[in-house]
N, C-alpha and C. Protein backbone atom coordinates (compact mmCIF):
# COMPACT_ATOMS: atom_id res chain seq x y z
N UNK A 1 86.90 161.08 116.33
CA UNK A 1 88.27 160.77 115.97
C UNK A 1 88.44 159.27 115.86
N UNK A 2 88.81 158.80 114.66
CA UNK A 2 89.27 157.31 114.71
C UNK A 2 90.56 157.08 114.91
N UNK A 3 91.13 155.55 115.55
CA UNK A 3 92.05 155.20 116.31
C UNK A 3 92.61 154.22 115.14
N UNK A 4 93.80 154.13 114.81
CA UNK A 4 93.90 152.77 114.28
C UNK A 4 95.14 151.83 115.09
N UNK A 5 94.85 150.84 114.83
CA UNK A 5 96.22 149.62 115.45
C UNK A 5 97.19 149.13 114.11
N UNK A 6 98.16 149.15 114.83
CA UNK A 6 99.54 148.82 113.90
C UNK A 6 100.09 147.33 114.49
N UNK A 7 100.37 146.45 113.15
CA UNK A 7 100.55 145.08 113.68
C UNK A 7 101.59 145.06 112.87
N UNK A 8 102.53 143.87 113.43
CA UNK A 8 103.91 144.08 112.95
C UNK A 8 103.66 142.42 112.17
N UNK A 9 104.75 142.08 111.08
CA UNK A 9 104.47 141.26 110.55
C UNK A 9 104.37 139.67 111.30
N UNK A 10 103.09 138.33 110.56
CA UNK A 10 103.31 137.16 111.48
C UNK A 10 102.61 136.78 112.61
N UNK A 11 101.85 137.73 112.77
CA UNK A 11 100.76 137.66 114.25
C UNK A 11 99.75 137.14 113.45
N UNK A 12 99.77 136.48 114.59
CA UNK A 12 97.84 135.34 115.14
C UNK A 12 97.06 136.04 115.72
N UNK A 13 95.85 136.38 115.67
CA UNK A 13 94.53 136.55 116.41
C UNK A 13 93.79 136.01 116.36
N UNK A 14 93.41 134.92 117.78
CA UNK A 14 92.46 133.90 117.43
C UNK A 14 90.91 134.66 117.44
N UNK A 15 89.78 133.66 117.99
CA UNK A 15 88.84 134.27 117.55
C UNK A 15 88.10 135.14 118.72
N UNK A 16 87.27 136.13 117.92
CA UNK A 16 86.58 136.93 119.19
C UNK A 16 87.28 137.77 120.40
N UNK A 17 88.21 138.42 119.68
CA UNK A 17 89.08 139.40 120.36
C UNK A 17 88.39 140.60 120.18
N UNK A 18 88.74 141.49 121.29
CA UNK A 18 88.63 142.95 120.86
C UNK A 18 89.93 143.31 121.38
N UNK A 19 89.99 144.37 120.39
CA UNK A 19 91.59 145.28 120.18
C UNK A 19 91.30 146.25 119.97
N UNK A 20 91.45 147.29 120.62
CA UNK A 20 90.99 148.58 121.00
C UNK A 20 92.07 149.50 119.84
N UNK A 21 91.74 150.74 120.13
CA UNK A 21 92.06 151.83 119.45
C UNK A 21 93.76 151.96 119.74
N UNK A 22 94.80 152.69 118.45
CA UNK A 22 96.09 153.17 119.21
C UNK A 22 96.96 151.65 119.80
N UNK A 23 96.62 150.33 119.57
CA UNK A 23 97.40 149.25 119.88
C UNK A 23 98.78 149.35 118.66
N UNK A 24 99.72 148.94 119.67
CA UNK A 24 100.77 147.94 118.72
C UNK A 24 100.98 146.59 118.78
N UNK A 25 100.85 146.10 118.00
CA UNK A 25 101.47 144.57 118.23
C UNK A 25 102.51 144.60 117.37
N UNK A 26 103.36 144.13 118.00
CA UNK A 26 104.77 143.60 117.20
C UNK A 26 104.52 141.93 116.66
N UNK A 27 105.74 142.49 115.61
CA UNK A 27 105.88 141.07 114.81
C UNK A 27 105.97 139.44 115.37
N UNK A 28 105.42 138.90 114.97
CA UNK A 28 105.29 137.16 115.68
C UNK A 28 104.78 137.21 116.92
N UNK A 29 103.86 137.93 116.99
CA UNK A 29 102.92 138.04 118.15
C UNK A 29 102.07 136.90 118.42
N UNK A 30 101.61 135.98 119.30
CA UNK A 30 100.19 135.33 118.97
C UNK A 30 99.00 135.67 120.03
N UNK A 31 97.98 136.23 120.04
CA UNK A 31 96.56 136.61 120.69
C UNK A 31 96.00 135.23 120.55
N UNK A 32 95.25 134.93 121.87
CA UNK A 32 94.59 133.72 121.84
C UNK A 32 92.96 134.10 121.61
N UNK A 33 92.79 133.00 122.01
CA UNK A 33 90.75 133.19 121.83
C UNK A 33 90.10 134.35 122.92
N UNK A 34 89.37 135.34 122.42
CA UNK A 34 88.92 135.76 123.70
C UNK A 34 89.25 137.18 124.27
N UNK A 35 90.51 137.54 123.65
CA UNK A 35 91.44 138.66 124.52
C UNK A 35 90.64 139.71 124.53
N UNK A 36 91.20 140.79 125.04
CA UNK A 36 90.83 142.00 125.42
C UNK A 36 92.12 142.81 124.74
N UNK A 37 92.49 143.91 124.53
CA UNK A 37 93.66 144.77 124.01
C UNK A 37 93.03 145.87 124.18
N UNK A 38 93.16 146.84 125.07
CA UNK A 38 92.61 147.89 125.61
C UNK A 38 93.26 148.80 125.07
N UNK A 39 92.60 150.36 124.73
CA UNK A 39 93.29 151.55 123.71
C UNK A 39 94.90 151.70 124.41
N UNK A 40 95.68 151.78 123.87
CA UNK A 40 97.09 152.26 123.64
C UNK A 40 98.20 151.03 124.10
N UNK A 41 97.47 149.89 124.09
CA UNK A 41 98.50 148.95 124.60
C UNK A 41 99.24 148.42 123.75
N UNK A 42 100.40 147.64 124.21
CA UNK A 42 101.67 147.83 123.47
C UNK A 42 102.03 146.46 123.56
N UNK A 43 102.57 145.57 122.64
CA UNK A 43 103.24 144.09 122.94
C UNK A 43 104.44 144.15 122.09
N UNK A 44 105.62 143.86 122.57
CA UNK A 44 107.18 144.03 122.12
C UNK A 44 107.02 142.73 120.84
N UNK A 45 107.60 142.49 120.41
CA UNK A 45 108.04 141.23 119.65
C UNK A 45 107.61 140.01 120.14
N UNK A 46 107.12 138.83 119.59
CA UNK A 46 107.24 137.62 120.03
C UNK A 46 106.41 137.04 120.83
N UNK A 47 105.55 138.23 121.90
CA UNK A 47 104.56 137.93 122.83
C UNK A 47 103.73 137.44 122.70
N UNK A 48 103.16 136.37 123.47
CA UNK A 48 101.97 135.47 123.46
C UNK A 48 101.21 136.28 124.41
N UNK A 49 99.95 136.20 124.10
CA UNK A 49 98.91 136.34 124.78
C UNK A 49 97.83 135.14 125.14
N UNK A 50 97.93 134.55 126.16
CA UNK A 50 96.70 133.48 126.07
C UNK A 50 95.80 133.61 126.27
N UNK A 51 94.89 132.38 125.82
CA UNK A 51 92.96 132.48 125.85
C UNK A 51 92.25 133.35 127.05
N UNK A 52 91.14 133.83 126.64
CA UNK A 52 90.44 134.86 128.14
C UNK A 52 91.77 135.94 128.89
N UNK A 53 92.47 136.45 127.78
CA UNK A 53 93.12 137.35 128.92
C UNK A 53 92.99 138.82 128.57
N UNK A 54 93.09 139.85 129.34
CA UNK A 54 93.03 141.13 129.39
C UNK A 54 94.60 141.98 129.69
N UNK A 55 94.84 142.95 128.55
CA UNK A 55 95.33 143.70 128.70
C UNK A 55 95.49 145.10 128.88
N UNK A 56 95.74 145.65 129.66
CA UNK A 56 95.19 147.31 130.37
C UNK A 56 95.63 148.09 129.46
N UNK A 57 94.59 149.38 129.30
CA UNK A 57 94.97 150.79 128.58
C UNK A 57 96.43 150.71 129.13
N UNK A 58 96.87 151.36 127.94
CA UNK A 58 98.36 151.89 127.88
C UNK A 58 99.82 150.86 128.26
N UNK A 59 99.05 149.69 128.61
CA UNK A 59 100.22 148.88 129.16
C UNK A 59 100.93 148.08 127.95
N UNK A 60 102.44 148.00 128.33
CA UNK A 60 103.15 147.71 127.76
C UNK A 60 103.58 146.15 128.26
N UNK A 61 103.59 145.23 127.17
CA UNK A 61 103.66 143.68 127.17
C UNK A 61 104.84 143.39 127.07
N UNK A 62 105.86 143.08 128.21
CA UNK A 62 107.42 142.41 127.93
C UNK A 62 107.46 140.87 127.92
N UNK A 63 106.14 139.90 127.97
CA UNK A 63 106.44 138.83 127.91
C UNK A 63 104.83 138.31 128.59
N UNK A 64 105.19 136.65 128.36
CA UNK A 64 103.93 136.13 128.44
C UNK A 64 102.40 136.69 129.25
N UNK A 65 101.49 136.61 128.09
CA UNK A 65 100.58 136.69 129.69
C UNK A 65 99.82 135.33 129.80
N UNK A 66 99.08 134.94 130.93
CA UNK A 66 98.36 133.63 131.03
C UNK A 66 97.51 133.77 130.97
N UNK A 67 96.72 132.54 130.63
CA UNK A 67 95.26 132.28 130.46
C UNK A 67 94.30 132.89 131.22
N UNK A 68 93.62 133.65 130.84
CA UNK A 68 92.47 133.99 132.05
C UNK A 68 93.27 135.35 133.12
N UNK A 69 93.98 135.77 132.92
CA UNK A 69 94.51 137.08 133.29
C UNK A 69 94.19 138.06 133.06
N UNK A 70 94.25 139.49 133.76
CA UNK A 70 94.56 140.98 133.30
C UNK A 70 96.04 141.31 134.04
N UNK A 71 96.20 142.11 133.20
CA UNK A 71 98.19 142.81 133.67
C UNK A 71 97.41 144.53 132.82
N UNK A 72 98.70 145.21 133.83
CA UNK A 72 98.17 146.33 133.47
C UNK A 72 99.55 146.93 133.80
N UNK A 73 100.14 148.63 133.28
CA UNK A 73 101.17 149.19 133.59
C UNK A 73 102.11 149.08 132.60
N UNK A 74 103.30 149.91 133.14
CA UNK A 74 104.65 149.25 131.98
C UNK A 74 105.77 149.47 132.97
N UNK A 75 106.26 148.10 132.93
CA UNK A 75 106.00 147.14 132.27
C UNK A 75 104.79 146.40 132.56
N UNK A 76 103.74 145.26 132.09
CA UNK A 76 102.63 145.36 132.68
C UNK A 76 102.72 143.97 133.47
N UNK A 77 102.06 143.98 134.61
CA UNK A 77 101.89 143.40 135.62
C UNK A 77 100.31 142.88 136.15
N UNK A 78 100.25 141.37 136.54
CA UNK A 78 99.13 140.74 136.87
C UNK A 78 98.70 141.77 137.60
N UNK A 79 97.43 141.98 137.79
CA UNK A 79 96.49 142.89 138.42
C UNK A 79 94.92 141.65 139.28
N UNK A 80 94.80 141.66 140.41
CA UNK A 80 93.10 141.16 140.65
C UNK A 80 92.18 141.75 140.92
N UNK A 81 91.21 141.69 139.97
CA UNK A 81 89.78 142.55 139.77
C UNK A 81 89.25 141.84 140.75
């Protein structure tokens, strides 16, 4: 079964991301260098994602994440591996 991701208009993806299966990104999004976007995750409008960060299956993005992070949940929340 293939997965596809839906991007809303205006988003950045810098380089060497993976973006998994079943993502949304909303419009004027920006992904930094590096990310992670794990199957079914979700980013509202406007959200930045910065360099080296991870976002968890299924979690939903209400606002910034930082550099070098994982958040996971919904709404999604810093997590330490």
């Amino acid at each position: 079964m293939q997965g596809s991701v839906i991007m809303g208009h205006d988003v950045s993806i810098g380089d060497f991301c993976k973006i998994n299966s079943f993502t949304f990104i909303a419009g004027s999004s920006v992904i930094g260098n590096q990310c992670v976007l794990n199957a079914g995750a979700r980013l509202i409008q406007s959200t930045q994602i910065e360099d080296n960060a991870v976002v968890g299956m299924g979690s939903v993005v209400l606002r910034k994440v930082k550099k070098g992070t994982t958040v996971f949940g919904n709404p999604a929340r810093r997590v330490e591996l």
